[in-house]
C-alpha atoms as a PDB file:
ATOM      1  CA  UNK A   1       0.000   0.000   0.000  1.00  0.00           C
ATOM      2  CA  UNK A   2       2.973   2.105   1.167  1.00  0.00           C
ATOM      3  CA  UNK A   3       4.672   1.474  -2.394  1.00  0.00           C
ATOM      4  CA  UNK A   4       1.515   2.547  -4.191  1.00  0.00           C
ATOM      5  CA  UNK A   5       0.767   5.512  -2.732  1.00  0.00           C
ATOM      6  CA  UNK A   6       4.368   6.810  -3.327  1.00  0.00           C
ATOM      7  CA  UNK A   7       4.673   5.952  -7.049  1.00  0.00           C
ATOM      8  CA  UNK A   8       1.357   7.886  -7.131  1.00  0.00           C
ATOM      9  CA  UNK A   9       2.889  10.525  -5.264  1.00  0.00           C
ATOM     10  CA  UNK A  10       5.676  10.627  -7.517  1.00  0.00           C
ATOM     11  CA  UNK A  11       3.409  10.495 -10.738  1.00  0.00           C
ATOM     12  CA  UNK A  12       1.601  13.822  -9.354  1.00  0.00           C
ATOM     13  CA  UNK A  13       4.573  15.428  -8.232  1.00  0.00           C
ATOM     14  CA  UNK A  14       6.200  14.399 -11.882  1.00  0.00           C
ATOM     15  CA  UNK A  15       2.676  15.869 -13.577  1.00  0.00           C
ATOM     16  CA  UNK A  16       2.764  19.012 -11.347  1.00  0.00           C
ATOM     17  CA  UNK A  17       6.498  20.041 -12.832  1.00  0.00           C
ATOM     18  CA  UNK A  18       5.248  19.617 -15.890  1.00  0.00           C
ATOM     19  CA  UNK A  19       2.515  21.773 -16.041  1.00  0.00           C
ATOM     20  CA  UNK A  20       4.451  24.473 -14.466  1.00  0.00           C
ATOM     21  CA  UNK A  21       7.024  23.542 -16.853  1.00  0.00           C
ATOM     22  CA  UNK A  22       4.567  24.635 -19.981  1.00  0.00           C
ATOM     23  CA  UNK A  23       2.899  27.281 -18.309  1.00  0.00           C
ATOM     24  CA  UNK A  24       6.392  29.480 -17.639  1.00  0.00           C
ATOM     25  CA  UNK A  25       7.289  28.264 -21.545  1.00  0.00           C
ATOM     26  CA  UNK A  26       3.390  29.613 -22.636  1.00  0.00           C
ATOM     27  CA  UNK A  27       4.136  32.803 -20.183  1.00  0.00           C
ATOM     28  CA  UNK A  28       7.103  33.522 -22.137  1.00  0.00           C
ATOM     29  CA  UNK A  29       6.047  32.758 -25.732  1.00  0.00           C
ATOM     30  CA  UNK A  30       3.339  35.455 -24.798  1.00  0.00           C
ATOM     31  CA  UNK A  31       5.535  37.884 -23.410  1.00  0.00           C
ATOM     32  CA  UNK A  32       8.164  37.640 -26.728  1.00  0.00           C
ATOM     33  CA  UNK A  33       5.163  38.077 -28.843  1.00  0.00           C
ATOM     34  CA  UNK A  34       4.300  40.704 -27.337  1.00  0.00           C
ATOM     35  CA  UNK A  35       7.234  42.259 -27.266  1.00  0.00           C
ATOM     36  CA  UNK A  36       7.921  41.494 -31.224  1.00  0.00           C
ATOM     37  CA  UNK A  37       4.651  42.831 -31.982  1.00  0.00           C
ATOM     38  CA  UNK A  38       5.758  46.185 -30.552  1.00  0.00           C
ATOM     39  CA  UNK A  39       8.974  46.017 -32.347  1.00  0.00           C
ATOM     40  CA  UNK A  40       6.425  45.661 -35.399  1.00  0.00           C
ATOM     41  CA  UNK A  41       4.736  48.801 -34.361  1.00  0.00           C
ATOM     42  CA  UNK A  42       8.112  50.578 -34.183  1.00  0.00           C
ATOM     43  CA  UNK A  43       9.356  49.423 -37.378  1.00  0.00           C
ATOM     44  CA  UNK A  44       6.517  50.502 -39.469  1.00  0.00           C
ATOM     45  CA  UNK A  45       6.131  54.122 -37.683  1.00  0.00           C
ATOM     46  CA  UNK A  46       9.842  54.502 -38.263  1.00  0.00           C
ATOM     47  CA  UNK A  47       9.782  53.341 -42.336  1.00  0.00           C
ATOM     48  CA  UNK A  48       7.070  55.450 -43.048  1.00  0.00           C
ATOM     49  CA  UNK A  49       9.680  58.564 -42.947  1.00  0.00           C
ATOM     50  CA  UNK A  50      11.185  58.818 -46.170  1.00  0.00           C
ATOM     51  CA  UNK A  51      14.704  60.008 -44.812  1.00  0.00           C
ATOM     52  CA  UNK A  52      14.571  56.642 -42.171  1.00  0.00           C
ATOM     53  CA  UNK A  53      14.195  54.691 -45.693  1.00  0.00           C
ATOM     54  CA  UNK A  54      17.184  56.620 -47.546  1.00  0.00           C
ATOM     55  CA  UNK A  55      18.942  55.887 -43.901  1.00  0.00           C
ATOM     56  CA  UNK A  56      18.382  52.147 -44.268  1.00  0.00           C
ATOM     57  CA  UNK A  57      19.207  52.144 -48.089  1.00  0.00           C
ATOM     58  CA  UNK A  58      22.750  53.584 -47.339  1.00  0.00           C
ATOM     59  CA  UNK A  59      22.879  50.900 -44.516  1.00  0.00           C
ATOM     60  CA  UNK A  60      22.045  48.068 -46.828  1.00  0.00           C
ATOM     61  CA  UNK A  61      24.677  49.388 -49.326  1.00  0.00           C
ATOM     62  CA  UNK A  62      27.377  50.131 -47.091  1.00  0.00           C
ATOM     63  CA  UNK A  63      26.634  46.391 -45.556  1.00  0.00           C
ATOM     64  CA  UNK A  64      26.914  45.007 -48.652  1.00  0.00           C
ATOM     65  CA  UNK A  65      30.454  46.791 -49.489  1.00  0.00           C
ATOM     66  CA  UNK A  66      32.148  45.313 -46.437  1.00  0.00           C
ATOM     67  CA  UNK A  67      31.761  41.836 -47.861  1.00  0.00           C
ATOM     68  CA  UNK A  68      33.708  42.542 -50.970  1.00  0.00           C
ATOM     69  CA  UNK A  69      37.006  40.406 -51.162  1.00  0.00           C
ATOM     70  CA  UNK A  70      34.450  36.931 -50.376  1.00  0.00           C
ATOM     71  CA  UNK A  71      35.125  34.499 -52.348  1.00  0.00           C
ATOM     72  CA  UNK A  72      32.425  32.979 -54.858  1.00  0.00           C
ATOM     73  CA  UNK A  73      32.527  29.183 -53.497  1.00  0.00           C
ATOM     74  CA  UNK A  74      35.141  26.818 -52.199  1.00  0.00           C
ATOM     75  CA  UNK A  75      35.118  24.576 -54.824  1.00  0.00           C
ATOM     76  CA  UNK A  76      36.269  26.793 -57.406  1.00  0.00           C
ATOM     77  CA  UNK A  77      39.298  27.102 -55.557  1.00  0.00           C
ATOM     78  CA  UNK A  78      42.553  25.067 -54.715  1.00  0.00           C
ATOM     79  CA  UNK A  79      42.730  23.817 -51.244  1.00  0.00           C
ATOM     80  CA  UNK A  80      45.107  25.380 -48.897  1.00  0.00           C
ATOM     81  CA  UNK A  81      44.766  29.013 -50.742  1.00  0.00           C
ATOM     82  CA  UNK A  82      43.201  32.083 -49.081  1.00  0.00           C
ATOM     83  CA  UNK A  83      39.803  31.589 -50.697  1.00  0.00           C
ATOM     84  CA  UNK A  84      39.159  28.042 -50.294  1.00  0.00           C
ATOM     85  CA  UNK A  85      40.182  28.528 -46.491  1.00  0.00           C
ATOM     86  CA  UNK A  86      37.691  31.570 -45.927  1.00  0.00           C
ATOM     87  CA  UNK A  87      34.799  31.173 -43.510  1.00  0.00           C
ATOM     88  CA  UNK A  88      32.088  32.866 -45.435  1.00  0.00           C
ATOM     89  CA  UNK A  89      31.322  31.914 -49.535  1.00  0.00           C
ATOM     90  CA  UNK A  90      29.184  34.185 -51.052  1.00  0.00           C
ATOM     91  CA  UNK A  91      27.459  34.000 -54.537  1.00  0.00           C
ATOM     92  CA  UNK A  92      25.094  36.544 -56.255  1.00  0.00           C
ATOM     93  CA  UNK A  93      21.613  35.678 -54.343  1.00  0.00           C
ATOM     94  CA  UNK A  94      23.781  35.378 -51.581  1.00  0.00           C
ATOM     95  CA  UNK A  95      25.160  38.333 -50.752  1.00  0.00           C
ATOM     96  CA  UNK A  96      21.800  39.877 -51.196  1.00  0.00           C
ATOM     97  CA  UNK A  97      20.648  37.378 -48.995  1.00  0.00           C
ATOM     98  CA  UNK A  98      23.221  37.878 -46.095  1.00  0.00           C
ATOM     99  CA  UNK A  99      23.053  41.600 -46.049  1.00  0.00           C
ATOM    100  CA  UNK A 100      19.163  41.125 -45.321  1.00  0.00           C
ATOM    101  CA  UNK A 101      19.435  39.207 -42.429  1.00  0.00           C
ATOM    102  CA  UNK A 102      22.070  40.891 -40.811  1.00  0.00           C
ATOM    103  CA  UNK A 103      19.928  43.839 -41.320  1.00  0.00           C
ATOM    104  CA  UNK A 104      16.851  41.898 -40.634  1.00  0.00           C
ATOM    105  CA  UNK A 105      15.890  44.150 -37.144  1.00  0.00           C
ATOM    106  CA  UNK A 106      16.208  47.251 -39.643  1.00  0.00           C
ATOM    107  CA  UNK A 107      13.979  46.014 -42.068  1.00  0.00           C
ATOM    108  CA  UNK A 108      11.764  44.309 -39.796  1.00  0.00           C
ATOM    109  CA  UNK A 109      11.864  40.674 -41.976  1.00  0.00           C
ATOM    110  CA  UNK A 110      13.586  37.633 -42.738  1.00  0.00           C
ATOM    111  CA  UNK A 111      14.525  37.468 -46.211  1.00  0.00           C
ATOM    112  CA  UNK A 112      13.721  33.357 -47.158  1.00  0.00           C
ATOM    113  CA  UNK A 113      16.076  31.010 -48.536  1.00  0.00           C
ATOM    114  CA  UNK A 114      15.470  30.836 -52.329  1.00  0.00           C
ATOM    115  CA  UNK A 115      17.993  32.538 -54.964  1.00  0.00           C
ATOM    116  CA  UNK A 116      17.867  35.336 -57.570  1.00  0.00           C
ATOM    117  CA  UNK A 117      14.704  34.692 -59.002  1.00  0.00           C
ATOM    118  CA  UNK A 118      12.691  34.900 -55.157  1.00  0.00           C
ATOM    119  CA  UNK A 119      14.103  37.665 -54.494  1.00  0.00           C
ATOM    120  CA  UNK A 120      13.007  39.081 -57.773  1.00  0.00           C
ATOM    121  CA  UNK A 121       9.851  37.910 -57.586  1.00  0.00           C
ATOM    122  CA  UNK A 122       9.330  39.771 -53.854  1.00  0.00           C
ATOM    123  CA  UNK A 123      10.016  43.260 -55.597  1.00  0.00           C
ATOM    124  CA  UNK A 124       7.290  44.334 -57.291  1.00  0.00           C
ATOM    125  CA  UNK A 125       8.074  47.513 -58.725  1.00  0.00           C
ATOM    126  CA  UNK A 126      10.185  47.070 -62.174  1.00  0.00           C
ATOM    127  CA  UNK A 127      12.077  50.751 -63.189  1.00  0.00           C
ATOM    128  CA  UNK A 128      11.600  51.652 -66.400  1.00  0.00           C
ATOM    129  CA  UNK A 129      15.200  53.552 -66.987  1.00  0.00           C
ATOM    130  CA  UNK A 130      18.830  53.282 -65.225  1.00  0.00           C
ATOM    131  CA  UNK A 131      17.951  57.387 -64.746  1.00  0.00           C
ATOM    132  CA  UNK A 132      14.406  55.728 -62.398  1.00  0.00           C
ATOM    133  CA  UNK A 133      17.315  53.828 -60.071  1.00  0.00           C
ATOM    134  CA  UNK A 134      18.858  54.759 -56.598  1.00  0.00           C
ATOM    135  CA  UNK A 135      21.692  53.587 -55.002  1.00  0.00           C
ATOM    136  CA  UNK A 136      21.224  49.878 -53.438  1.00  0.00           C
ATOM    137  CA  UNK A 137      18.258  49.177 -55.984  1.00  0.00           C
ATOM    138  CA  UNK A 138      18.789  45.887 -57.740  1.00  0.00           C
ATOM    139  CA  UNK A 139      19.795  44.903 -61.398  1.00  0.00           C
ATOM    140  CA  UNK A 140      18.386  41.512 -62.001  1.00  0.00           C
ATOM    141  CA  UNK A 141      19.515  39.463 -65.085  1.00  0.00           C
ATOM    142  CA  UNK A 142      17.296  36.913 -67.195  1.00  0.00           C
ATOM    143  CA  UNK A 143      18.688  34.239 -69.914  1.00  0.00           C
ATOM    144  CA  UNK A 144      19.315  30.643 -70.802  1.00  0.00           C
ATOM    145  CA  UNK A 145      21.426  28.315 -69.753  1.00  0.00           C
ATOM    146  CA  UNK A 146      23.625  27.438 -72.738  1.00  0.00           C
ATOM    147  CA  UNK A 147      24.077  23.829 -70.608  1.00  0.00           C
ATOM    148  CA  UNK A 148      20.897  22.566 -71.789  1.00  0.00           C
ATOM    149  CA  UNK A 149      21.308  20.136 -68.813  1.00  0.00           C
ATOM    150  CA  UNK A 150      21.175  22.845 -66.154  1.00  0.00           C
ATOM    151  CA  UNK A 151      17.348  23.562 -64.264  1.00  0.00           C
ATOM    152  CA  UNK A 152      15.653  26.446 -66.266  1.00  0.00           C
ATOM    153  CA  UNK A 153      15.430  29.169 -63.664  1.00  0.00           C
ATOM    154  CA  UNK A 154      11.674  30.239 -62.036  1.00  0.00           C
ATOM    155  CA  UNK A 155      11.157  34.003 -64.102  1.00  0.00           C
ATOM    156  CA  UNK A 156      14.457  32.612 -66.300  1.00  0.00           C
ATOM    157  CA  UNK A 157      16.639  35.022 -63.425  1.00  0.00           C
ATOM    158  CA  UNK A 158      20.139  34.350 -63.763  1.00  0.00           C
ATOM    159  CA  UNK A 159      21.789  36.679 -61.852  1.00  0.00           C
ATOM    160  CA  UNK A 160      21.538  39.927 -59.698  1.00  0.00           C
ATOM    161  CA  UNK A 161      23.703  42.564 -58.812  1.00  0.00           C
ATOM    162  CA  UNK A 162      23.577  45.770 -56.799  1.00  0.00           C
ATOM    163  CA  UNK A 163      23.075  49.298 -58.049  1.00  0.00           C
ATOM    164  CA  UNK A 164      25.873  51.248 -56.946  1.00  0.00           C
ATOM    165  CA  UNK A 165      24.406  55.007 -58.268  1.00  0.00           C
ATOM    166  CA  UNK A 166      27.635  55.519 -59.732  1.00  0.00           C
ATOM    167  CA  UNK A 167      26.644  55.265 -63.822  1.00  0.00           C
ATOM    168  CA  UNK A 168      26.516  52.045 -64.823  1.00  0.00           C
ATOM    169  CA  UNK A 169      28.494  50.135 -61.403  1.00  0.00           C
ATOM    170  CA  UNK A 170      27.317  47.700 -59.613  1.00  0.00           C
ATOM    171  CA  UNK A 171      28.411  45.573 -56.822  1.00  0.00           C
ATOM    172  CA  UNK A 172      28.252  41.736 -56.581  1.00  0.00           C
ATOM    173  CA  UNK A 173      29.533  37.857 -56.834  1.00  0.00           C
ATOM    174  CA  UNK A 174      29.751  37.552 -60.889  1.00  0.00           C
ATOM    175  CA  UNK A 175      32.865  34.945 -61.659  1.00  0.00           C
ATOM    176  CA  UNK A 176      32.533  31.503 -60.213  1.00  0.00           C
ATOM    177  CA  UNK A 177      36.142  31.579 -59.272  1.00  0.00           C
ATOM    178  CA  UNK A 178      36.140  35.247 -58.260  1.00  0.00           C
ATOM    179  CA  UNK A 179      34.923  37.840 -55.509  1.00  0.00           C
ATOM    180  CA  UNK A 180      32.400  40.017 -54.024  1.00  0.00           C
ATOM    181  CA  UNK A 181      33.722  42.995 -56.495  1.00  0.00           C
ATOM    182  CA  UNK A 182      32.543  46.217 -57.988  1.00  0.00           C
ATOM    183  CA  UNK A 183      32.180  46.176 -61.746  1.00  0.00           C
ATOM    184  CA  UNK A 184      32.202  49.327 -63.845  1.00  0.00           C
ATOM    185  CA  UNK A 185      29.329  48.224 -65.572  1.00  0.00           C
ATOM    186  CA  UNK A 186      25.994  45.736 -64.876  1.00  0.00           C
ATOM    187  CA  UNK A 187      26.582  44.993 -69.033  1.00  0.00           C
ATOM    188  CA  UNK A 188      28.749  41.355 -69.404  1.00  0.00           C
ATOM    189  CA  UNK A 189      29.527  38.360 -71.497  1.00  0.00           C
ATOM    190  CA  UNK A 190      28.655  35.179 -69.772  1.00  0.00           C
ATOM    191  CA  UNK A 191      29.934  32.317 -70.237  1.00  0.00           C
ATOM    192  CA  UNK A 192      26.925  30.449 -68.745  1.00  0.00           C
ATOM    193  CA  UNK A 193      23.890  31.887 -70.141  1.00  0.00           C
ATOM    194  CA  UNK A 194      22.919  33.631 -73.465  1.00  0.00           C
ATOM    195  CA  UNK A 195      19.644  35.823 -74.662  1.00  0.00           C
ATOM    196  CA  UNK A 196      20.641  37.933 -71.529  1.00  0.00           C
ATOM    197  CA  UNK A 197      17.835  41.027 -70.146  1.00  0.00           C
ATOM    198  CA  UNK A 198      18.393  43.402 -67.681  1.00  0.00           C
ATOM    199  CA  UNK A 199      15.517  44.361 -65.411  1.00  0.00           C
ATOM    200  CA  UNK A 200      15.829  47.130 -62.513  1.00  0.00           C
ATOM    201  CA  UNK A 201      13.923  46.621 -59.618  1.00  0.00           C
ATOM    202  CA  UNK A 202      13.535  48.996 -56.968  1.00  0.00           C
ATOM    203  CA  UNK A 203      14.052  47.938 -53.281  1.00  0.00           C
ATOM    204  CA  UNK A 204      11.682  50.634 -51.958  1.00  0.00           C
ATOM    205  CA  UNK A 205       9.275  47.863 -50.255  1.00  0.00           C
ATOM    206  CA  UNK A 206      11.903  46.069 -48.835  1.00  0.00           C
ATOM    207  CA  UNK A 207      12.612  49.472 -46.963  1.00  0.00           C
ATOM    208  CA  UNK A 208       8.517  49.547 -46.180  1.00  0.00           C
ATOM    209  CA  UNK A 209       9.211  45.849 -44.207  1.00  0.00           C
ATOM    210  CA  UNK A 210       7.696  44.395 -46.857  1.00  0.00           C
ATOM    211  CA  UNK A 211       8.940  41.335 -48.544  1.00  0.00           C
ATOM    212  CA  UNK A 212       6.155  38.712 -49.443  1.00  0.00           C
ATOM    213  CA  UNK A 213       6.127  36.772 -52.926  1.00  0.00           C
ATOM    214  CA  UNK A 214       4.065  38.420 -55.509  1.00  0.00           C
ATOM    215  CA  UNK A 215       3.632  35.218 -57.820  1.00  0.00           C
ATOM    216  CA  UNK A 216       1.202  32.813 -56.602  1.00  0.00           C
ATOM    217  CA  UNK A 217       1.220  30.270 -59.531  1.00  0.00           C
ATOM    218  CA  UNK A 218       5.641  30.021 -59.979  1.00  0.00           C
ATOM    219  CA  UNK A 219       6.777  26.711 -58.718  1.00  0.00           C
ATOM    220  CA  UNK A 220       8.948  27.935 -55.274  1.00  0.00           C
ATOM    221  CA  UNK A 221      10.123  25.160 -53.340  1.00  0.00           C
ATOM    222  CA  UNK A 222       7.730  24.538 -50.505  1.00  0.00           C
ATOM    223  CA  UNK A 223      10.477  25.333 -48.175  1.00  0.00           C
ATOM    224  CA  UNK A 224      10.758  28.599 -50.095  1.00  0.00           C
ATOM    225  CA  UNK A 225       7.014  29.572 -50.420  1.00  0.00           C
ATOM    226  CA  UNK A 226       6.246  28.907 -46.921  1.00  0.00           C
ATOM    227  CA  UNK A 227       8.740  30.397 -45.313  1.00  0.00           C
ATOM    228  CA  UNK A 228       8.215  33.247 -42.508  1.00  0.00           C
ATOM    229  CA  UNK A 229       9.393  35.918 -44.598  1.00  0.00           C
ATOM    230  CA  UNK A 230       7.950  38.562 -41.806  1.00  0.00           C
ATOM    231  CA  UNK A 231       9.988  38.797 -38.369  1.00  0.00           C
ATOM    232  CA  UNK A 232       7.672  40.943 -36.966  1.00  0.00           C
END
């Protein structure tokens, strides 16, 4: 009888921790939501003001100028040299990518995981004319493949690179066994893809804390489509 009644004693003590277990872990769930949702509230306020947005553009540029000298990726390099030894690889999406999310408390989201062509297709204002583009706005690049083997891009986007506001530069990973570079012009040869079109793209919702997909019929990855773009 003894034995019974402390195995139930045990049980109830056992069940006890537990609930107060999930109620502290509920408590503070609530009390981070809470507290992002106010972060939300602050974010917004502060991009409405068009000189916060021009502040966060420069940010995003500057951001994206300390990474130049990263290599493209390791395997285009010979082990034991500088680039295939450095911590951080850093292709065309990718740099775009990176510069997000260590901005991501400025801009109030989490950029998602998918390449050129989602973050093209979370942009939706297209700029008619180089003279319509501001510093840190995007230059996105369609084509083909000329490997007829290689997966036809979503929106055929090959490439992006970053509006630099200096005439025709731009600043990004271009050369599979080169750098995170400026280039004195977004106009090249590739050696990958033919048929090549430039489209600008303006960043300006980005700077709102908006980034959402626009297409709802392109075939994104699951992964991709579903991901919580929004941090706030």
């Amino acid at each position: 009888m003894e034995k019974g009644c402390s195995e139930f004693n045990n049980a109830l003590e056992t069940l006890c921790r537990t609930i107060a277990f999930f109620t502290l872990f509920d408590s503070v769930i609530k009390k981070n939501l809470k507290k992002l949702k106010q972060m939300k509230v602050k974010v917004q306020q502060r991009l409405q003001d068009p000189d916060q947005r021009w502040e966060l553009r420069m940010k995003f540029l500057q951001q994206a100028k300390s990474y130049i000298g990263m290599p493209y990726h390791k395997r285009y390099h010979p082990p034991g040299s500088p680039e295939y030894e450095s911590p951080l690889f850093l292709d065309c999406c990718g740099l775009i990518r990176k510069v997000l999310l260590d901005l991501k408390e400025d801009f109030g989201f989490v950029i998602g995981p998918g390449n050129q062509a989602y973050q093209y297709d979370t942009l939706p204002f297209t700029l008619a004319t180089e003279a319509d583009m501001k510093p840190g706005d995007l230059v996105f690049i369609s084509g083909s493949y000329f490997n007829t083997q290689m997966k036809r891009q979503i929106h055929d986007m090959v490439h992006v690179e970053i509006w630099l506001g200096e005439g025709e530069r731009t600043l990004g990973a271009r050369w599979h066994r080169g750098k995170v570079q400026i280039f004195d012009s977004y106009k090249f040869v590739s050696s990958s893809y033919g048929e090549m079109k430039y489209q600008f793209k303006s960043i300006e919702t980005w700077l709102q804390g908006i980034c959402s997909l626009q297409s709802t019929q392109v075939g994104f990855s699951k992964a991709v489509a579903k991901s919580k773009i929004h941090l706030l």
